[in-house]
PDB file of N, CA and C in Angstrom:
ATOM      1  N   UNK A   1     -11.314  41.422  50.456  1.00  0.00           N
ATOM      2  CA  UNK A   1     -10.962  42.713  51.015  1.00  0.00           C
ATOM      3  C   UNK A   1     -12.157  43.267  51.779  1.00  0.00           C
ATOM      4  N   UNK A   2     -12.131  43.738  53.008  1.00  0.00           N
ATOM      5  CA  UNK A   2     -12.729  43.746  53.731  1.00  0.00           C
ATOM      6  C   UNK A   2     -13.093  45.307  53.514  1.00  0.00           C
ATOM      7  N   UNK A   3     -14.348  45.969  53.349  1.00  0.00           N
ATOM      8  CA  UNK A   3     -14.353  47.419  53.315  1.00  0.00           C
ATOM      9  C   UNK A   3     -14.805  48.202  54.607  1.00  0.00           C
ATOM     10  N   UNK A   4     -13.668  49.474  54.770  1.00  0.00           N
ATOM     11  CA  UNK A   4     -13.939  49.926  55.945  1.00  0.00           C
ATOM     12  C   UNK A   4     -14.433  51.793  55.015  1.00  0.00           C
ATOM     13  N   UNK A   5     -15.103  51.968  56.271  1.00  0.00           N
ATOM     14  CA  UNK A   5     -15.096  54.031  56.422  1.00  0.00           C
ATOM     15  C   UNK A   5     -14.498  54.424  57.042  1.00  0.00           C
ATOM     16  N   UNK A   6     -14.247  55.624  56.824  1.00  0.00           N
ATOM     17  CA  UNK A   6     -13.802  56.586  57.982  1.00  0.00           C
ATOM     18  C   UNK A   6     -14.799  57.654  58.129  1.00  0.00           C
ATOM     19  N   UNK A   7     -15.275  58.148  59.635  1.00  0.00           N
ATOM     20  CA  UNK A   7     -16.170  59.509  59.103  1.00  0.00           C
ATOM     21  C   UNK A   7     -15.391  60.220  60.187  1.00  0.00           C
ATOM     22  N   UNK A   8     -15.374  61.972  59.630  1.00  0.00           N
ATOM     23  CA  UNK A   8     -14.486  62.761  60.031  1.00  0.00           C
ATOM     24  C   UNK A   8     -15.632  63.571  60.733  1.00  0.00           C
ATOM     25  N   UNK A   9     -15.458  64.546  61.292  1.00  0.00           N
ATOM     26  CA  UNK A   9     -16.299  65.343  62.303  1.00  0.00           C
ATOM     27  C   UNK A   9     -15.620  66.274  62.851  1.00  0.00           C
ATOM     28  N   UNK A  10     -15.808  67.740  62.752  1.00  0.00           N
ATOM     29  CA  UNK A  10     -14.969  68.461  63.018  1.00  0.00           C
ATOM     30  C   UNK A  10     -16.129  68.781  64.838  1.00  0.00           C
ATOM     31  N   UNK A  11     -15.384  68.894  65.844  1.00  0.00           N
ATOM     32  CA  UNK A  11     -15.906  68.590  66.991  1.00  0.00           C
ATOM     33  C   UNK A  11     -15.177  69.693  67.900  1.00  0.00           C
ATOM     34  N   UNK A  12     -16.338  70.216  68.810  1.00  0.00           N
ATOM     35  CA  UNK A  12     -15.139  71.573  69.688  1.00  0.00           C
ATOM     36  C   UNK A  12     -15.430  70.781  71.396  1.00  0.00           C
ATOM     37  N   UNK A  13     -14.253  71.068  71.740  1.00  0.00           N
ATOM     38  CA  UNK A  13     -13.730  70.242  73.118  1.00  0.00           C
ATOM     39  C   UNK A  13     -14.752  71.415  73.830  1.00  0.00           C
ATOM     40  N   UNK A  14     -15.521  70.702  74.719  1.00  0.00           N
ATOM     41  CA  UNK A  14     -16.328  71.823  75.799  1.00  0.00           C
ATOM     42  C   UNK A  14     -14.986  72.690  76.769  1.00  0.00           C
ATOM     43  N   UNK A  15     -16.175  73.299  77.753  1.00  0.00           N
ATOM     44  CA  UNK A  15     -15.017  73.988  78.548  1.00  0.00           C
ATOM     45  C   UNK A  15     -14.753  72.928  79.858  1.00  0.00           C
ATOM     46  N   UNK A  16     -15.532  71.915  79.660  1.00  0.00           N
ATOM     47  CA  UNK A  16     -15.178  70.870  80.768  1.00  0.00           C
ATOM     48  C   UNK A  16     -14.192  69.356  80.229  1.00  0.00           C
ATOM     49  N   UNK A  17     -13.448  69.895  79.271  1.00  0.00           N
ATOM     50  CA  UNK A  17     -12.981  68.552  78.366  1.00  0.00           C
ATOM     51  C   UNK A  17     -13.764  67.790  77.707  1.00  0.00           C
ATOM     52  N   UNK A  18     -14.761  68.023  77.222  1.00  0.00           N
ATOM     53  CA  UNK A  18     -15.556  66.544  76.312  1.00  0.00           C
ATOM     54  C   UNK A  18     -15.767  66.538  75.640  1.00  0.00           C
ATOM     55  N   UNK A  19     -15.922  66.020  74.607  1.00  0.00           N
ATOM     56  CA  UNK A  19     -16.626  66.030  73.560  1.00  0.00           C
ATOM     57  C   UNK A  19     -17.690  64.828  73.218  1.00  0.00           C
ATOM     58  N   UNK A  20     -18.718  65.239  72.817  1.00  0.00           N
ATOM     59  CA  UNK A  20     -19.827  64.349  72.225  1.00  0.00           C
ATOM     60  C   UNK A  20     -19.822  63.908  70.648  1.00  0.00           C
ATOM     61  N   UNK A  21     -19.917  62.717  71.178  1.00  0.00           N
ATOM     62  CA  UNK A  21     -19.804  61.803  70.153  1.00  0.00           C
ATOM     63  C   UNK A  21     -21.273  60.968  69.305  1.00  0.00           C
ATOM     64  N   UNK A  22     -22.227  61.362  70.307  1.00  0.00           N
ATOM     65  CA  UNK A  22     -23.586  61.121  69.208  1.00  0.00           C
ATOM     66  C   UNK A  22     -23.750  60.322  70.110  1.00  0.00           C
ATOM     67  N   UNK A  23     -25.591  60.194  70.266  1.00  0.00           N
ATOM     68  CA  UNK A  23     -26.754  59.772  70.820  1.00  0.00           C
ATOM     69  C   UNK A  23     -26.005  58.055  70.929  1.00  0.00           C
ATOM     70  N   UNK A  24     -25.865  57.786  69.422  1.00  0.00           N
ATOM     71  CA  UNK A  24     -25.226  56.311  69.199  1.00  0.00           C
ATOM     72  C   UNK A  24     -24.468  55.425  70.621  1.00  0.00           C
ATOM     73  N   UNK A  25     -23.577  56.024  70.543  1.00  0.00           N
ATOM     74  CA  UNK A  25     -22.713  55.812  71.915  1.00  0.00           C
ATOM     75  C   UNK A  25     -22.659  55.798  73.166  1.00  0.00           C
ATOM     76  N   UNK A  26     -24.142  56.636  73.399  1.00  0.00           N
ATOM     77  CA  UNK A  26     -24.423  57.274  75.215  1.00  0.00           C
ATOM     78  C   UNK A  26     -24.258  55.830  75.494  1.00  0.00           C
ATOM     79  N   UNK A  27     -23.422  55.834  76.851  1.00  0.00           N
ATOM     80  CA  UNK A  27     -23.303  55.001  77.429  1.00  0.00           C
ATOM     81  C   UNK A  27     -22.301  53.522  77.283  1.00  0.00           C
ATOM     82  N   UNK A  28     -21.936  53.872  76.111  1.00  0.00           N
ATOM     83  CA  UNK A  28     -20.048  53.204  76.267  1.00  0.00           C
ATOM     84  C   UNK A  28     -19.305  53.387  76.329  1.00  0.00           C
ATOM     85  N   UNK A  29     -18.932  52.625  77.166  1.00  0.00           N
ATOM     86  CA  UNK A  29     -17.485  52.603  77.406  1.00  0.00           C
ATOM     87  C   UNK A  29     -16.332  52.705  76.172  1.00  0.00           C
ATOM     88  N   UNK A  30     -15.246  53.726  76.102  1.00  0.00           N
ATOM     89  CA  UNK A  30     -14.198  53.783  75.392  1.00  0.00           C
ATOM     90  C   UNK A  30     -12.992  53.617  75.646  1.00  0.00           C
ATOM     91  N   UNK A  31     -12.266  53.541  75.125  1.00  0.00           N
ATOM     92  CA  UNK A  31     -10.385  53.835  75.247  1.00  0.00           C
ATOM     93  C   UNK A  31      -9.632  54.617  74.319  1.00  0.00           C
ATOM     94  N   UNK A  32      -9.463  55.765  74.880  1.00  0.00           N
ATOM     95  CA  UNK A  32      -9.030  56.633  74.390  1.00  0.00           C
ATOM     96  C   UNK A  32      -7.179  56.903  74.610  1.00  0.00           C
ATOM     97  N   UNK A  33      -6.810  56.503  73.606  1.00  0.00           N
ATOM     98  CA  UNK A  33      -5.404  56.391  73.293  1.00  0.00           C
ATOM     99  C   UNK A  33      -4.606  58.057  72.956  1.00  0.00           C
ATOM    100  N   UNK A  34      -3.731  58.237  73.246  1.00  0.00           N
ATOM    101  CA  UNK A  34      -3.079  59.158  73.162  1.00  0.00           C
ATOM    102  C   UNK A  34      -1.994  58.992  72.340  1.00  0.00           C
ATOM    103  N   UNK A  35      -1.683  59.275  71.127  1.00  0.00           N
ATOM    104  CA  UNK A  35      -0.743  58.639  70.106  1.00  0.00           C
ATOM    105  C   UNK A  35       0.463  59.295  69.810  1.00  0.00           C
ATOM    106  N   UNK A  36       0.121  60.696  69.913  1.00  0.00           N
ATOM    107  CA  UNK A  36       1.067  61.825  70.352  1.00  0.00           C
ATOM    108  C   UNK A  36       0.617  63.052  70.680  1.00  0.00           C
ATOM    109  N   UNK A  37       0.620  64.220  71.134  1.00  0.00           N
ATOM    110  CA  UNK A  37      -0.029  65.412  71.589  1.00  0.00           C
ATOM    111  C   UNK A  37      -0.366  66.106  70.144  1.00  0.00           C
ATOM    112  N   UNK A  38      -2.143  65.763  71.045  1.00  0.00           N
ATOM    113  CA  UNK A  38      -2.939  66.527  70.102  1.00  0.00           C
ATOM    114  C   UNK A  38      -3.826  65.078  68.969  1.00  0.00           C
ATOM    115  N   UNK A  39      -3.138  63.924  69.177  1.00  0.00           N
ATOM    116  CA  UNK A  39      -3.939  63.398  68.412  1.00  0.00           C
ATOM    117  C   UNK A  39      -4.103  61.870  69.307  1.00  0.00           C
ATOM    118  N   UNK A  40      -5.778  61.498  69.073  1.00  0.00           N
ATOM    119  CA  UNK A  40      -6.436  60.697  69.982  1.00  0.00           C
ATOM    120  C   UNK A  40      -7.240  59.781  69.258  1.00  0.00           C
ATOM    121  N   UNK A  41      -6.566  58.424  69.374  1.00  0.00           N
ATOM    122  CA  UNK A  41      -7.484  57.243  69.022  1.00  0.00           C
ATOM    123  C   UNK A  41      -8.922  57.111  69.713  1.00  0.00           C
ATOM    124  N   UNK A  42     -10.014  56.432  69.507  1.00  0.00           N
ATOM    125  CA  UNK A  42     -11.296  56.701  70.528  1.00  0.00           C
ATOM    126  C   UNK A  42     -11.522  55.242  69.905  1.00  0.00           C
ATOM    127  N   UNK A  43     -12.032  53.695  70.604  1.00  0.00           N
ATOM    128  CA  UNK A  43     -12.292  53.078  70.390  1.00  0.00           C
ATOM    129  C   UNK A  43     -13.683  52.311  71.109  1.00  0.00           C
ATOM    130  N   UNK A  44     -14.703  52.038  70.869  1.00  0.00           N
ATOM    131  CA  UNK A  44     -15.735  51.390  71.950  1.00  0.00           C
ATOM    132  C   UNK A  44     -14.972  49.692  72.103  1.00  0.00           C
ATOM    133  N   UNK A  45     -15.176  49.628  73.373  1.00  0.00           N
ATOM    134  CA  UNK A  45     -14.589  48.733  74.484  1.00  0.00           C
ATOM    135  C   UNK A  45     -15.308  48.292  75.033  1.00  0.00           C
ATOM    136  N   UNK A  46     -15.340  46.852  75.509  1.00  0.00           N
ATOM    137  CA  UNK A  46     -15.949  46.070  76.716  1.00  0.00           C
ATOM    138  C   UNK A  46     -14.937  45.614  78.035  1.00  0.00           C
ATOM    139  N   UNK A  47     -15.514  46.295  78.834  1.00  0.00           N
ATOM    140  CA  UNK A  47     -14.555  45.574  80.440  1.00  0.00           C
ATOM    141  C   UNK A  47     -14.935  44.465  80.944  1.00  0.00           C
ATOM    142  N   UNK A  48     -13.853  44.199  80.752  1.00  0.00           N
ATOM    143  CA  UNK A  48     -14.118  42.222  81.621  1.00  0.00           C
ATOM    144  C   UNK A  48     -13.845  42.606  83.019  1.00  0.00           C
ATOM    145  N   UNK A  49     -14.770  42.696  84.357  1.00  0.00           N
ATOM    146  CA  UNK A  49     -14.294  42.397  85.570  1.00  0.00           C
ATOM    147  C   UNK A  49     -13.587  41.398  85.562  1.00  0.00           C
ATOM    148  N   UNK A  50     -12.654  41.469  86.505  1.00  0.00           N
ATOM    149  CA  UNK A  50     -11.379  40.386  86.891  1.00  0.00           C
ATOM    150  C   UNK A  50     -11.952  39.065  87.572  1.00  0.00           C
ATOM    151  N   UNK A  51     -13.095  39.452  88.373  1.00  0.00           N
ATOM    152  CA  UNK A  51     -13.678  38.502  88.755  1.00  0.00           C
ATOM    153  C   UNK A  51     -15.397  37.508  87.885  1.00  0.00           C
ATOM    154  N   UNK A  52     -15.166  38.418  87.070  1.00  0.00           N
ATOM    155  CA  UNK A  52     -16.105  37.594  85.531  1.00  0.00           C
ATOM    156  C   UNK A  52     -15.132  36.696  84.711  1.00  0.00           C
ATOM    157  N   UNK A  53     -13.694  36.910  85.007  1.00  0.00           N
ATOM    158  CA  UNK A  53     -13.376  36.496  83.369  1.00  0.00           C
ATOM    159  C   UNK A  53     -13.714  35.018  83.500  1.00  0.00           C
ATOM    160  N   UNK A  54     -13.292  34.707  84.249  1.00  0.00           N
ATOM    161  CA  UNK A  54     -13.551  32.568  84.641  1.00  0.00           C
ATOM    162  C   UNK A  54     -14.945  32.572  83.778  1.00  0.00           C
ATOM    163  N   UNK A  55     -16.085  33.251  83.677  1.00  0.00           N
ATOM    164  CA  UNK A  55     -16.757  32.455  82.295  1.00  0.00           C
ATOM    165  C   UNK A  55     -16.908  32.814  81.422  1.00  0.00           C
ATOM    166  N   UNK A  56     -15.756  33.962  80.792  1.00  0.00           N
ATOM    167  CA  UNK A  56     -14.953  33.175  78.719  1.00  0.00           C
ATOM    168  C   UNK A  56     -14.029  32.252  79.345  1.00  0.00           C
ATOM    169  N   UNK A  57     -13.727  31.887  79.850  1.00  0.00           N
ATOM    170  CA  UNK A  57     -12.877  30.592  79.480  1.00  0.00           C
ATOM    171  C   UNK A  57     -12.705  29.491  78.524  1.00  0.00           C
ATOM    172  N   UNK A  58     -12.524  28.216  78.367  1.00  0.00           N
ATOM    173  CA  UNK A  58     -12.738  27.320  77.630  1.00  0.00           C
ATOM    174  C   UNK A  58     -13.901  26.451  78.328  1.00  0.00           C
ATOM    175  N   UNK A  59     -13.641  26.397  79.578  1.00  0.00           N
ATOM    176  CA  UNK A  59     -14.309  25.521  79.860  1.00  0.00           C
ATOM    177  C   UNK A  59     -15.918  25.406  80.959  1.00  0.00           C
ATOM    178  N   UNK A  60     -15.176  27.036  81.434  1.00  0.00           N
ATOM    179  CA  UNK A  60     -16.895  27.758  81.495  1.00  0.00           C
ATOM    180  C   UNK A  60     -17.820  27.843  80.361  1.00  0.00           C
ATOM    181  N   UNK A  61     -17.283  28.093  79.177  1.00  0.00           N
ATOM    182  CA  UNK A  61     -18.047  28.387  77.730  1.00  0.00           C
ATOM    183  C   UNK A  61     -18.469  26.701  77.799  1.00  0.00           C
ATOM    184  N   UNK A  62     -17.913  26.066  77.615  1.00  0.00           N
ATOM    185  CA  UNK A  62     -17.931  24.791  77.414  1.00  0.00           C
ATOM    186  C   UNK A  62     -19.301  24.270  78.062  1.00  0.00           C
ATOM    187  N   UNK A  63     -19.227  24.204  79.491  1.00  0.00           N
ATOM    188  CA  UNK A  63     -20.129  23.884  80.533  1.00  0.00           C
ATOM    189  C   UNK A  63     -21.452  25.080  80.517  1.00  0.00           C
ATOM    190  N   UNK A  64     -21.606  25.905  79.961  1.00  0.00           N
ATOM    191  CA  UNK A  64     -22.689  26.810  79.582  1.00  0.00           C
ATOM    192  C   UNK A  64     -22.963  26.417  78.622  1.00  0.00           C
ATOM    193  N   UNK A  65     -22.585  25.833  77.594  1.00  0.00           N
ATOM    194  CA  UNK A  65     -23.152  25.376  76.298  1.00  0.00           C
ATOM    195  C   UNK A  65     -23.637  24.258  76.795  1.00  0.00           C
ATOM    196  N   UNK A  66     -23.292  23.363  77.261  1.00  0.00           N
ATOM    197  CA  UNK A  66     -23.862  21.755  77.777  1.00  0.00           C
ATOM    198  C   UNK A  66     -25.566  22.281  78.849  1.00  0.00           C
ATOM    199  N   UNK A  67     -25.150  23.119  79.225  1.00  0.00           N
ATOM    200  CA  UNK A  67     -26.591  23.795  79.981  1.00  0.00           C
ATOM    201  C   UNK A  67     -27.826  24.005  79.475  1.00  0.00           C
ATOM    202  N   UNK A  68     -27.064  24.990  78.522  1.00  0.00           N
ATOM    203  CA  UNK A  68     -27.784  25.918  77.637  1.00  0.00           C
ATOM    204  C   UNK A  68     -28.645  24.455  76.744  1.00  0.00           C
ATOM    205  N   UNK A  69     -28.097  23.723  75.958  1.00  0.00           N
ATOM    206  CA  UNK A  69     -28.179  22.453  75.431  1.00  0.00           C
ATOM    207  C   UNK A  69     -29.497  21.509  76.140  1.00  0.00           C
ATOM    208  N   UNK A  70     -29.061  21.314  77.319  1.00  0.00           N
ATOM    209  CA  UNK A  70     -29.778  20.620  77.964  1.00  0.00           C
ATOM    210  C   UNK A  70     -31.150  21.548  78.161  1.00  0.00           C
ATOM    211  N   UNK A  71     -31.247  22.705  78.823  1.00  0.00           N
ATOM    212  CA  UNK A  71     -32.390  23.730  78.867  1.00  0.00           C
ATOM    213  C   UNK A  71     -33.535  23.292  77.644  1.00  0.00           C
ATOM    214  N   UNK A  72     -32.821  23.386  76.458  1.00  0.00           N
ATOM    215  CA  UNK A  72     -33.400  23.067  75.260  1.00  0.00           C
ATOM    216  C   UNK A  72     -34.292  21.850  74.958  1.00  0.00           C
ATOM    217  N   UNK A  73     -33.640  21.083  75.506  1.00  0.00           N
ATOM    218  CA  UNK A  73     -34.216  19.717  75.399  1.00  0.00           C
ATOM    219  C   UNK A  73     -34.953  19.400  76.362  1.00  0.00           C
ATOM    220  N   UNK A  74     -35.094  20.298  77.831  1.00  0.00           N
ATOM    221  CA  UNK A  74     -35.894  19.958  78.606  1.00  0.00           C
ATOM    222  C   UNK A  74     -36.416  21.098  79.445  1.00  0.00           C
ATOM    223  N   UNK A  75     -37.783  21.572  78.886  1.00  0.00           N
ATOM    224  CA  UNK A  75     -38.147  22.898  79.080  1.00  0.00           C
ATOM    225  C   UNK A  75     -38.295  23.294  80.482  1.00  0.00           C
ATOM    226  N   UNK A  76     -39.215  23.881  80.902  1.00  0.00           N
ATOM    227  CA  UNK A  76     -39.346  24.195  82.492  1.00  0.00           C
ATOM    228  C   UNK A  76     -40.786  23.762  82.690  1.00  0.00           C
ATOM    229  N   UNK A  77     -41.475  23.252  83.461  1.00  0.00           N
ATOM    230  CA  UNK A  77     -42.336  23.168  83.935  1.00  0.00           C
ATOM    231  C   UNK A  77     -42.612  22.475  85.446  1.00  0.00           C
ATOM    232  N   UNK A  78     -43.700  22.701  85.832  1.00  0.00           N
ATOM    233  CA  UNK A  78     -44.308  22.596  87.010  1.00  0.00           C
ATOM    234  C   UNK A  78     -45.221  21.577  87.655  1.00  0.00           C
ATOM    235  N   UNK A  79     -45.099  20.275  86.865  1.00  0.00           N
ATOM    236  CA  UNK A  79     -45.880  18.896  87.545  1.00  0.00           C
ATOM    237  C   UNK A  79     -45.593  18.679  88.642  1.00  0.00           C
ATOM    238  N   UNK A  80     -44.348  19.000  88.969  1.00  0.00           N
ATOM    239  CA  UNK A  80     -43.735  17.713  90.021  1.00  0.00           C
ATOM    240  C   UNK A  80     -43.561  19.047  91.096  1.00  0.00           C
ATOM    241  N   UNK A  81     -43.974  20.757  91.487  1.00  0.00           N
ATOM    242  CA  UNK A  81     -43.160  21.441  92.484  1.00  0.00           C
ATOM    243  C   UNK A  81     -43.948  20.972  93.463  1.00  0.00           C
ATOM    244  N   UNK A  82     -45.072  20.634  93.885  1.00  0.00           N
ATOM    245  CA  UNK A  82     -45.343  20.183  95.315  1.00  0.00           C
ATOM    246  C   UNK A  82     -43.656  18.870  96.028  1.00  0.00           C
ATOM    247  N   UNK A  83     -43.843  18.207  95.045  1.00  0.00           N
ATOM    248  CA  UNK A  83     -42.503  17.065  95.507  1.00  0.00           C
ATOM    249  C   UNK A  83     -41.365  17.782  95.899  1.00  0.00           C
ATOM    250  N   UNK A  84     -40.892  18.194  94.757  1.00  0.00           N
ATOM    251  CA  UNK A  84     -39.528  19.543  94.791  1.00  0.00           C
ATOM    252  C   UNK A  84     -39.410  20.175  96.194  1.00  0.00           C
ATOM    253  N   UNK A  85     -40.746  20.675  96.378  1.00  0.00           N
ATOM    254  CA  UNK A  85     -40.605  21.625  97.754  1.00  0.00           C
ATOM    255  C   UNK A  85     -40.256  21.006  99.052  1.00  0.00           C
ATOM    256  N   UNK A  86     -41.388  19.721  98.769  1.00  0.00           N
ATOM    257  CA  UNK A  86     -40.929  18.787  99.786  1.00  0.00           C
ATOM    258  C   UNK A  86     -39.804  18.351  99.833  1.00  0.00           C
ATOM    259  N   UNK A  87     -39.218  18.610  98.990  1.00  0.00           N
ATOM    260  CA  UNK A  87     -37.769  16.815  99.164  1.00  0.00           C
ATOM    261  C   UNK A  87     -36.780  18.673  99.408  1.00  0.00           C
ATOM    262  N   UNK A  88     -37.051  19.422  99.364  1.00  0.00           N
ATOM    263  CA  UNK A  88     -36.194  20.553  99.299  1.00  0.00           C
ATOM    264  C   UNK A  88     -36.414  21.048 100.625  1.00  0.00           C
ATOM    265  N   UNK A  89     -37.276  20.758 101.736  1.00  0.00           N
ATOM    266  CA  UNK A  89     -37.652  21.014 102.676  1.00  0.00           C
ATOM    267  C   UNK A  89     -36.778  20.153 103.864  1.00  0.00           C
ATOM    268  N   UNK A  90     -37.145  18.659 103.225  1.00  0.00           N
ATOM    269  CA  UNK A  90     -36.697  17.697 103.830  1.00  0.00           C
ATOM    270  C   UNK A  90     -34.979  17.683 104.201  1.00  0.00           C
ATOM    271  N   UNK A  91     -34.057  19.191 103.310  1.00  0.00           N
ATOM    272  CA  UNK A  91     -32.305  19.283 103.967  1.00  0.00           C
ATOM    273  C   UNK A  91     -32.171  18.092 102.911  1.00  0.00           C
ATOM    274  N   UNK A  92     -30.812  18.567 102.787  1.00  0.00           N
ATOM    275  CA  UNK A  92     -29.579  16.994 101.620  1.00  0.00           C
ATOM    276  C   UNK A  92     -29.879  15.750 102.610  1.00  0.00           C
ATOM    277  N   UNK A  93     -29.637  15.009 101.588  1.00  0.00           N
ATOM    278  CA  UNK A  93     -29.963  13.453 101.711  1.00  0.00           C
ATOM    279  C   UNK A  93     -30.636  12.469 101.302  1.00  0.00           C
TER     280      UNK A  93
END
């Protein structure tokens, strides 16, 4: 059994509609549900741009893990950038 809270807060709507919800939160995003007049779900939310979602996918995740993987096993360094620059100079082929 999973244990949850509830914390209650008695809260006064400004004269511009808002209410503050604590330091905690500045700056997320919510969804605020309307369930019937007068009473309001408030949930913190993440937006997926439409044009992000392609990496949760299966197989973006997939191919970021094989990356990520490889990164690991082969760190970054700098012996070889004189060559790099060159052969990167030199155009495909």
């Amino acid at each position: 059994m999973v244990a949850t809270s509830t914390l209650s807060a008695v809260k006064v709507i400004g004269a511009k509609g808002q209410i503050l919800l604590g330091k905690k939160y500045a700056g997320r995003q919510v969804l605020v549900e309307e369930q019937e007049p007068g009473v309001w779900l408030v949930r913190t939310v993440t937006v997926l741009p439409d044009n992000e979602r392609w990496l949760h996918e299966s197989k973006a995740a997939a191919d970021l893990e094989r990356a990520l993987a490889w990164a690991t096993v082969n760190p970054p360094d700098d012996a070889n950038t004189e060559q790099l620059l060159e052969k990167l100079a030199d155009g495909p082929g």
